[in-house]
Protein backbone atom coordinates (compact mmCIF):
# COMPACT_ATOMS: atom_id res chain seq x y z
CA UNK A 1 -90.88 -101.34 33.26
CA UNK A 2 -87.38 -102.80 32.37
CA UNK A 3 -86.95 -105.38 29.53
CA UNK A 4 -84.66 -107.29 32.12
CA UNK A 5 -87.43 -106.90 34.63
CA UNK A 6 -89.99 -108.16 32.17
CA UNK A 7 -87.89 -110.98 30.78
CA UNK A 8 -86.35 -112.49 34.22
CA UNK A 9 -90.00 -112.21 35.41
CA UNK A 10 -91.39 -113.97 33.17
CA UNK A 11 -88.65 -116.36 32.82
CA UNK A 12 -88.63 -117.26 36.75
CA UNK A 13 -92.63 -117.63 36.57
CA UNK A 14 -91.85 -119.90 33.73
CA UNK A 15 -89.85 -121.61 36.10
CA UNK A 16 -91.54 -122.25 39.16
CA UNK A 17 -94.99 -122.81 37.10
CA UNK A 18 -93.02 -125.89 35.54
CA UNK A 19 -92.04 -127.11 39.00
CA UNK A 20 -95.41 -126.93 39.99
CA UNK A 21 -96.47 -128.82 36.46
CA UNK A 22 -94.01 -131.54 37.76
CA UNK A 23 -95.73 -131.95 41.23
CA UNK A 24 -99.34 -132.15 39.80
CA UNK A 25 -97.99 -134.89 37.41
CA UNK A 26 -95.90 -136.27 39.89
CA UNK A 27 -92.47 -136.78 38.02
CA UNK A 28 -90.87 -139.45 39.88
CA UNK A 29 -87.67 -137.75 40.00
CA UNK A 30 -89.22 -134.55 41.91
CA UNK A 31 -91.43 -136.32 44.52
CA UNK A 32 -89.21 -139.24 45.22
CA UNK A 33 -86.69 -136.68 46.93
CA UNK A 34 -90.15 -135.05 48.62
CA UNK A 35 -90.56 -138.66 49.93
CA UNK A 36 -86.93 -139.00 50.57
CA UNK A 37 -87.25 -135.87 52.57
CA UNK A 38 -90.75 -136.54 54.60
CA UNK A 39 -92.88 -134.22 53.30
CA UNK A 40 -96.13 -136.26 53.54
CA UNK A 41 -97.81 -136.92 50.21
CA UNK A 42 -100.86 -135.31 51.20
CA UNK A 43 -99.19 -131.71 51.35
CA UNK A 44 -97.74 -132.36 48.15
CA UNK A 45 -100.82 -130.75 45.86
CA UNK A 46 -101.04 -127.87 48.62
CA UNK A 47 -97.42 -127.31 47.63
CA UNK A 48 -97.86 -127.42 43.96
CA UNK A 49 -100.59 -125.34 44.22
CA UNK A 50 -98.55 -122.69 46.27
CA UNK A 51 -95.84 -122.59 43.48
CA UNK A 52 -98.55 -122.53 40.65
CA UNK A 53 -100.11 -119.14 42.88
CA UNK A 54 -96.65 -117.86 42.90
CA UNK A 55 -95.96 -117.76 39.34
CA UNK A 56 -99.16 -116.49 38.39
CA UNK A 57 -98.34 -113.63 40.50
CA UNK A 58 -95.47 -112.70 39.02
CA UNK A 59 -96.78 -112.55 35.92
CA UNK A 60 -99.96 -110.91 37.30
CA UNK A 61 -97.54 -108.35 39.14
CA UNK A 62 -96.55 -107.54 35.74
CA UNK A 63 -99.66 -105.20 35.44
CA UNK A 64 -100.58 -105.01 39.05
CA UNK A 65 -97.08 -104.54 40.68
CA UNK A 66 -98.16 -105.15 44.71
CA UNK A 67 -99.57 -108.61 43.34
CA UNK A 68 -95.94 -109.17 42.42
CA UNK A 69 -94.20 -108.09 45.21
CA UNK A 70 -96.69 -110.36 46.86
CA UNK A 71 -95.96 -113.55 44.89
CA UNK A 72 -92.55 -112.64 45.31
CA UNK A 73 -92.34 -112.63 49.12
CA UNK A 74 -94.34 -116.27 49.00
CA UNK A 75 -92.25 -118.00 46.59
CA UNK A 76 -89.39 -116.54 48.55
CA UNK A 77 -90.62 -118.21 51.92
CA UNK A 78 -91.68 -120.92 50.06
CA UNK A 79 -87.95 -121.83 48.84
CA UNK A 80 -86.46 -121.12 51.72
CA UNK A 81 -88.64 -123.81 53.21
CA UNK A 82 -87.64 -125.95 50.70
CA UNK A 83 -83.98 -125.35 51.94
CA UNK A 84 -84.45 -125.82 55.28
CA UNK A 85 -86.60 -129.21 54.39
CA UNK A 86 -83.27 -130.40 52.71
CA UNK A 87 -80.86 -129.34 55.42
CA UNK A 88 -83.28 -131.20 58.22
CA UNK A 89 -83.37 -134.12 55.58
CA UNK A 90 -79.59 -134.32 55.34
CA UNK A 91 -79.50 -134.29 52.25
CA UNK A 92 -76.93 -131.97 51.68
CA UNK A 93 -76.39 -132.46 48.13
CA UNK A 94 -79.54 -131.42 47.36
CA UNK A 95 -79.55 -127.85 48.64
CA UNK A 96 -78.99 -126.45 45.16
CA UNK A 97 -81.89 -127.37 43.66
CA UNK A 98 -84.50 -125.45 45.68
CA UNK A 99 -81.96 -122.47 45.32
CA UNK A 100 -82.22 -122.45 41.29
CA UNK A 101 -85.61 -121.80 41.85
CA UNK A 102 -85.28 -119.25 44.32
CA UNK A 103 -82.50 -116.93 42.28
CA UNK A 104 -84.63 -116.06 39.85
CA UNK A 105 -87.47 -114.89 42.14
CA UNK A 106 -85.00 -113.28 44.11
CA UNK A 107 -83.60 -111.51 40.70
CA UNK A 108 -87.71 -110.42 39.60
CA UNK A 109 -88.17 -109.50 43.12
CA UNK A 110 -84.51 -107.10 42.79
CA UNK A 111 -85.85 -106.00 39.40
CA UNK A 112 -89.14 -105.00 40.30
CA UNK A 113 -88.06 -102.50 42.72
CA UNK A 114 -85.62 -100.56 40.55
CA UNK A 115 -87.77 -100.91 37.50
């Protein structure tokens, strides 16, 4: 194992666990643009809970590397889903946010394999 694949890993499970934090305690400015968006409020722990899986499989994947790839895959499909939410929202200005989420899953997910 790589320290680049260790330290993105943990850095993008870091990541996504915090936007998960921010759904469960419902930070205004993340589920206001959920609202914005129509994503119905009561998906909106199912979708916390979803990114809260995926970064505790990356960091699981750590030690049990097909749990990773896993994780990977379903945060990957997970973001993309966020993008296409935004795009059929409109809200075009908003596409980059989902994607800062998704390059560093995309980078453990790149890592992983060479490592």
């Amino acid at each position: 194992m790589s320290t680049a694949y260790l330290v993105v890993t943990v850095l993008a499970s870091a990541w996504v666990g915090f936007s998960a934090a921010l759904v469960f305690f419902r930070a205004k400015w993340v589920v206001q643009p959920l609202a914005d968006y129509g994503v119905p409020r009561s998906w909106w722990p199912w979708l916390g809970t979803a990114k809260a899986a995926g970064a505790a499989g990356l960091l699981v994947g750590l030690f049990v590397p097909v749990i990773g790839v896993m994780a990977g895959i379903g945060l990957v499909l997970y973001f993309t889903g966020a993008v296409i939410t935004v795009v059929r929202a409109r809200w075009y200005s908003h596409i980059p946010f989902p994607l800062l989420y998704l390059a560093p899953v995309v980078g453990a997910l790149a890592l992983g394999f060479t490592a």
